[in-house]
N, C-alpha and C. Protein backbone atom coordinates (compact mmCIF):
# COMPACT_ATOMS: atom_id res chain seq x y z
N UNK A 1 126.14 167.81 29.83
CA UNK A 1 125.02 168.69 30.07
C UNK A 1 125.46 170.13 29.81
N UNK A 2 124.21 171.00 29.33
CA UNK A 2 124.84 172.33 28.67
C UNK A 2 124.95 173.48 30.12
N UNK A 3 125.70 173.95 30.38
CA UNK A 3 125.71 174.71 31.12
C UNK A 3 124.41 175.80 31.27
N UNK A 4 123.27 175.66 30.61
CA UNK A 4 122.52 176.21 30.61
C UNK A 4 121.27 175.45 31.57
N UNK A 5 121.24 174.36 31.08
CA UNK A 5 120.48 172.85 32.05
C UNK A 5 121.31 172.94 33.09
N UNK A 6 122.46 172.79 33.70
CA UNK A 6 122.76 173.16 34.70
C UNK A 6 122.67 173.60 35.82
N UNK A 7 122.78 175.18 34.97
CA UNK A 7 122.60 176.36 36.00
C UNK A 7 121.25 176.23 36.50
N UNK A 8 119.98 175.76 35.47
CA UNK A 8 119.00 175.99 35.90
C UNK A 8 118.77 174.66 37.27
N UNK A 9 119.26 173.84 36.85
CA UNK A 9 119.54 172.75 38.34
C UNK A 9 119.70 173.51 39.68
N UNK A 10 120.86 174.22 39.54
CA UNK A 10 121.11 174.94 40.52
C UNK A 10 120.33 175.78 41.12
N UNK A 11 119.73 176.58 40.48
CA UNK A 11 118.52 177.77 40.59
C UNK A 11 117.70 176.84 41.25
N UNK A 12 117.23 175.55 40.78
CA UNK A 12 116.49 174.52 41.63
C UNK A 12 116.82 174.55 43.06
N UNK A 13 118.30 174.05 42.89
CA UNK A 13 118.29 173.90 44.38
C UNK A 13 118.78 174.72 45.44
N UNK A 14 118.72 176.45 44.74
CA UNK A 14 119.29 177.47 46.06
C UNK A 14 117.53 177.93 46.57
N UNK A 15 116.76 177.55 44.98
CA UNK A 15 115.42 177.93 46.00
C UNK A 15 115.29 177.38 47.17
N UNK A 16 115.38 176.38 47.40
CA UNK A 16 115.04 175.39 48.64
C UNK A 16 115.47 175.94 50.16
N UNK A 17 116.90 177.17 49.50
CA UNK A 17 117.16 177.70 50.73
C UNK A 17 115.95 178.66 51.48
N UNK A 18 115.76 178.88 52.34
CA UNK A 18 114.99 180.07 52.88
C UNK A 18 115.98 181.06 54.02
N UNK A 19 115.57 181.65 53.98
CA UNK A 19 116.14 183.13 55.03
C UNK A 19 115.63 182.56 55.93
N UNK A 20 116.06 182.50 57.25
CA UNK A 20 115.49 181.87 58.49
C UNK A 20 114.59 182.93 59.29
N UNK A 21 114.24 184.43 58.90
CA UNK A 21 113.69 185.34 59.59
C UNK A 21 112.37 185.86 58.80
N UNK A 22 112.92 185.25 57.14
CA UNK A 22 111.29 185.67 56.69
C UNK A 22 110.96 184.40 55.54
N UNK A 23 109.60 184.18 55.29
CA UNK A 23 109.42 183.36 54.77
C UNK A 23 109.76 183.31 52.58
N UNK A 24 111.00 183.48 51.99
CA UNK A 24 111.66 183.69 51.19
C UNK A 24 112.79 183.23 51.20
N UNK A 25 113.15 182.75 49.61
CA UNK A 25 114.21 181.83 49.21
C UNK A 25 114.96 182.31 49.16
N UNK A 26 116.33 182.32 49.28
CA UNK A 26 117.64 183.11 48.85
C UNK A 26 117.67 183.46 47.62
N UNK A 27 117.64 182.88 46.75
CA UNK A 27 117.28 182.91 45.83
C UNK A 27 116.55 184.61 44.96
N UNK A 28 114.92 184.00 45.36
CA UNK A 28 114.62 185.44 45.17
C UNK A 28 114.86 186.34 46.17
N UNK A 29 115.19 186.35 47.16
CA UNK A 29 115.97 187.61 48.18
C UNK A 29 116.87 188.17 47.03
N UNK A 30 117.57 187.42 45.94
CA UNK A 30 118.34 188.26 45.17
C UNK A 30 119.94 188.58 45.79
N UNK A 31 120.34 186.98 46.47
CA UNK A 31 121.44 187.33 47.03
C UNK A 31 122.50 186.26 46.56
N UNK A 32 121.96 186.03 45.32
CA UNK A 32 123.36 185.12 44.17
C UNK A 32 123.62 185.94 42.88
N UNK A 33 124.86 186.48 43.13
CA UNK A 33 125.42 187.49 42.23
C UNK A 33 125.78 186.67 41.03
N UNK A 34 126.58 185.74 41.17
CA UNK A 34 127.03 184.83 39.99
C UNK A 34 127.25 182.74 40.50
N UNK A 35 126.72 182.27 38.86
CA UNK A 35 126.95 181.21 39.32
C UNK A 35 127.97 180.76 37.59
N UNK A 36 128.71 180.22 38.31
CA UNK A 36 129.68 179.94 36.82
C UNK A 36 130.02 178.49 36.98
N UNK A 37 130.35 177.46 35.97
CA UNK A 37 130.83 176.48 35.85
C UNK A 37 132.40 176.33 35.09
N UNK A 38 132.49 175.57 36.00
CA UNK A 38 134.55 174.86 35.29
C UNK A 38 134.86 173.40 34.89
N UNK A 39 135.81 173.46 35.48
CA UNK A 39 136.39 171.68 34.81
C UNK A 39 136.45 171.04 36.88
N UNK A 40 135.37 170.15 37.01
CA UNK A 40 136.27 169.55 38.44
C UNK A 40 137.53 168.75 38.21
N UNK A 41 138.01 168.25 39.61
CA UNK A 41 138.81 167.42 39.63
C UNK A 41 138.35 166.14 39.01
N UNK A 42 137.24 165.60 39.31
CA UNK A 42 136.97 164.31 39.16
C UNK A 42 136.15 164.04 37.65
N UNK A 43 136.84 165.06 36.99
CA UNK A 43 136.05 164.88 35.03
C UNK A 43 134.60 165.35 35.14
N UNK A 44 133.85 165.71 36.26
CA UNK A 44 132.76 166.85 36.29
C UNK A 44 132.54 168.02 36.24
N UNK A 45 131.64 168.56 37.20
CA UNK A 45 132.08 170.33 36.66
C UNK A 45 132.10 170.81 37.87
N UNK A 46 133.16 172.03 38.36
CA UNK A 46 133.10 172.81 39.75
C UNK A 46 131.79 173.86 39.13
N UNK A 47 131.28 173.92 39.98
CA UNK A 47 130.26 175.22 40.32
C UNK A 47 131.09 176.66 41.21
N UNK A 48 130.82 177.82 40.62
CA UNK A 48 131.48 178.86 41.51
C UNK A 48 130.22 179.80 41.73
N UNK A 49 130.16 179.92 43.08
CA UNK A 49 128.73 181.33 43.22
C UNK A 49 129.13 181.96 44.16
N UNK A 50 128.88 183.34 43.74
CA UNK A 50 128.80 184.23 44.22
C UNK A 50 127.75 184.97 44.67
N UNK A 51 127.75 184.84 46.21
CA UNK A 51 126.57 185.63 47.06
C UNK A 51 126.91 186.59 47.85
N UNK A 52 125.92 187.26 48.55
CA UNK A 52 126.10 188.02 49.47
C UNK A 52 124.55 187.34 50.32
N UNK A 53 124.98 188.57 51.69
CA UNK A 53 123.63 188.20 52.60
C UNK A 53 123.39 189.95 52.81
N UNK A 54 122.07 190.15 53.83
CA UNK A 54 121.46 191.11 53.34
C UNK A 54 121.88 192.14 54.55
N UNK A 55 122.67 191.36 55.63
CA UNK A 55 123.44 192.11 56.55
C UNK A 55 124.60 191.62 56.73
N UNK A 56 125.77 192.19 56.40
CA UNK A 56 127.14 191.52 56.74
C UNK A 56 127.17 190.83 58.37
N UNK A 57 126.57 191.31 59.18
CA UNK A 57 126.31 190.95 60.48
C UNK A 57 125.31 190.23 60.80
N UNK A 58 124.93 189.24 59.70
CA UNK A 58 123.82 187.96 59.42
C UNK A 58 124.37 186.89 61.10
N UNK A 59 123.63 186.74 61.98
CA UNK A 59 124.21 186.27 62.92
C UNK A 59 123.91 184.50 62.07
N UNK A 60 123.30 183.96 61.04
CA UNK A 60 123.11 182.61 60.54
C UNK A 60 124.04 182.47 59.26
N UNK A 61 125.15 183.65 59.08
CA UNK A 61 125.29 183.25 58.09
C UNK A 61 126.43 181.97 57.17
N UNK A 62 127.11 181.63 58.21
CA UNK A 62 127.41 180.49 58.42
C UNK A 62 126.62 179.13 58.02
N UNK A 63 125.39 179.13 58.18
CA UNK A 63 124.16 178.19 58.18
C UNK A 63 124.51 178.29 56.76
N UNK A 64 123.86 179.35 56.60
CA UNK A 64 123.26 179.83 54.92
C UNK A 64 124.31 179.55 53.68
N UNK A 65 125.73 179.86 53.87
CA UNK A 65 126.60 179.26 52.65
C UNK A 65 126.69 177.93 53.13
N UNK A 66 126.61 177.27 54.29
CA UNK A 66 126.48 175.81 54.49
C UNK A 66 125.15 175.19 53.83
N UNK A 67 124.17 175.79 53.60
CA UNK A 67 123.29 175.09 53.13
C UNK A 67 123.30 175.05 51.27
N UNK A 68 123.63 176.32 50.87
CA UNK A 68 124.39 176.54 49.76
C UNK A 68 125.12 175.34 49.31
N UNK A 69 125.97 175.21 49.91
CA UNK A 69 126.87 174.18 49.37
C UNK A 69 126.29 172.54 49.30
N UNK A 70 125.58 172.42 50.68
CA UNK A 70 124.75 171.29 50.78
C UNK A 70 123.77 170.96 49.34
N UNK A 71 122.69 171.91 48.92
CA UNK A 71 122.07 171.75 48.10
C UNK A 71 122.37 171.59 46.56
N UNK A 72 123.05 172.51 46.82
CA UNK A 72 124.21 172.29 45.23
C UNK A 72 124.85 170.96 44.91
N UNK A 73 125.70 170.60 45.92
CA UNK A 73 126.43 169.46 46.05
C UNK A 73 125.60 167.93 46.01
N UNK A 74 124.34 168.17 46.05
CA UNK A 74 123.26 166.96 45.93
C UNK A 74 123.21 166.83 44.41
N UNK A 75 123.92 167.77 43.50
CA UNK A 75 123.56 167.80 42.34
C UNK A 75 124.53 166.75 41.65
N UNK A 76 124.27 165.59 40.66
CA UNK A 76 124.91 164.42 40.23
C UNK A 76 126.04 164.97 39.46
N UNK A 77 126.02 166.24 38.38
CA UNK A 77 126.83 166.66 37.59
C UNK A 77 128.25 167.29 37.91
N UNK A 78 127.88 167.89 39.52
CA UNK A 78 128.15 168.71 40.39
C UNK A 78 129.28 168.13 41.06
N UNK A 79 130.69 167.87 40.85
CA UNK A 79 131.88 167.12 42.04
C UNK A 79 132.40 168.50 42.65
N UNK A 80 132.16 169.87 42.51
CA UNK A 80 133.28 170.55 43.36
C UNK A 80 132.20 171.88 43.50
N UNK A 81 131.76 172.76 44.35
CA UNK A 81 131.27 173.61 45.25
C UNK A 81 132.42 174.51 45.54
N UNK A 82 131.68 175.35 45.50
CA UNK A 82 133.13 177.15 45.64
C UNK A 82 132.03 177.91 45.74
N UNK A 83 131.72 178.38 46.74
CA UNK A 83 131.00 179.60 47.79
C UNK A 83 132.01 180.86 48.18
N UNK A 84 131.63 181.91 47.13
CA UNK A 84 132.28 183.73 47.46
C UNK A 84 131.48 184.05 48.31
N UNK A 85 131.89 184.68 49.76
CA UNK A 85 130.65 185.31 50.03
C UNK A 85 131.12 187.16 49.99
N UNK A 86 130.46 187.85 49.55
CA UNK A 86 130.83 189.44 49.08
C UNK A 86 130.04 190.30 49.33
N UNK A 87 130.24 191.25 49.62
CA UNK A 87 129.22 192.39 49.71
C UNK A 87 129.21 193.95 48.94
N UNK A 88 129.99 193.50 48.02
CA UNK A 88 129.96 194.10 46.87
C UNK A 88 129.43 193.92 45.80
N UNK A 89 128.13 194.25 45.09
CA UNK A 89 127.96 195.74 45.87
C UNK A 89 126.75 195.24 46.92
N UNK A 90 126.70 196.48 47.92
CA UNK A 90 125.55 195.85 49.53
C UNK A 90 124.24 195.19 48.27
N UNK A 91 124.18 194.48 49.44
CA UNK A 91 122.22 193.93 49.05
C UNK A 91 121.34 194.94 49.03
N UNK A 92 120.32 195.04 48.54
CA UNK A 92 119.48 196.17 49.11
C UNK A 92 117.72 195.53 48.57
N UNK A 93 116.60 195.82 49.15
CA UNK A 93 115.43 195.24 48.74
C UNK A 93 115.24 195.29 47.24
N UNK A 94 115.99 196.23 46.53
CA UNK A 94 115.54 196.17 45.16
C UNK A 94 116.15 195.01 44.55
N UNK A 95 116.97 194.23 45.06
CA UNK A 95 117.38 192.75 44.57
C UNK A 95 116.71 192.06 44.66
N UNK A 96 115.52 191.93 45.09
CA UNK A 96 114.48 190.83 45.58
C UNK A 96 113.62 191.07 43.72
N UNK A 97 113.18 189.72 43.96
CA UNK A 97 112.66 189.28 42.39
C UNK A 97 110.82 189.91 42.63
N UNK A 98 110.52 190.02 41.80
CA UNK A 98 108.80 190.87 41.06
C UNK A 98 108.14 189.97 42.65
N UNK A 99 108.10 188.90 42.76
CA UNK A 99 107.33 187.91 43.33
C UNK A 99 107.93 187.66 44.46
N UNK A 100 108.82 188.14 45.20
CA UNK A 100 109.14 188.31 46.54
C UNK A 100 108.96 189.64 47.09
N UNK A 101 108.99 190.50 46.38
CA UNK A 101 108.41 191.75 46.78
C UNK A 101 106.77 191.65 47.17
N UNK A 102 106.00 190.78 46.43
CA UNK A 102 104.70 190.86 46.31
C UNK A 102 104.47 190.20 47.56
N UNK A 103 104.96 189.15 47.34
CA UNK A 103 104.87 188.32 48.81
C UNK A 103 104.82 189.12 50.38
N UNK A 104 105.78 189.44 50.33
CA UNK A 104 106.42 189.97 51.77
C UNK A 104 105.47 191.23 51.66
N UNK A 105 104.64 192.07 50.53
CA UNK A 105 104.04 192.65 50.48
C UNK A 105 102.69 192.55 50.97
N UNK A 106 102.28 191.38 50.71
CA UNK A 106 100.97 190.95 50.74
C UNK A 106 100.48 190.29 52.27
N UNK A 107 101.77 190.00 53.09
CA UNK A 107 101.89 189.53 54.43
C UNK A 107 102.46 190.30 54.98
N UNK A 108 102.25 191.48 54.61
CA UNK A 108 102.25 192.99 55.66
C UNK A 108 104.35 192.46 56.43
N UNK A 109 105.14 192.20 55.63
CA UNK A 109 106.54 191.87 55.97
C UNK A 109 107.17 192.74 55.25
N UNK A 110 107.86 193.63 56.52
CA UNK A 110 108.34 195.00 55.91
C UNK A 110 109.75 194.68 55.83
N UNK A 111 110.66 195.20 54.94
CA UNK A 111 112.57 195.01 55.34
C UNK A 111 113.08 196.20 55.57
């Protein structure tokens, strides 16, 4: 599979995450800096991503690269999971995608 079909697998399944305080995916929150593929151990491919969260002092954030890894790891192509978590550079609302802005806009949800 081309690393391009892939990634977009993946993009599948970090939507599924949500922020537990507002109704939005991690995803478009805009808090996966990079997702790269390698060689796994088991002749598949490791996945590497790089996130951040939108307060270093995320009291869930534990949950959140746990669910990360969970959803990814459902993926058949997928034998090895590698979660950065970074805050370089900070999050800030302008990371949020055209259509999460609108959202949280439109349901009066301020950040």
């Amino acid at each position: 599979m081309k690393d391009e079909e892939l990634k977009n697998k993946v993009i599948e399944e970090l939507k599924k995450v949500y922020d537990p305080e507002l109704p939005v995916n991690l995803y478009e929150m805009g808090l996966f800096y990079k997702i790269e593929f390698g060689e796994g151990s088991n002749g598949k491919t490791s996945c590497q991503i790089d996130m951040t969260l939108t307060s270093p002092g995320c009291p869930v954030s534990d949950n959140l690269i746990g669910r990360v890894y969970e959803v990814v790891g459902y993926i058949p192509d997928i034998d090895e999971v590698y979660v950065e978590l970074t805050f370089e550079p900070p999050w800030n609302p302008d990371m949020m995608s055209e259509e999460a802005k609108e959202y949280l806009a439109m349901n009066n949800i301020a950040i």
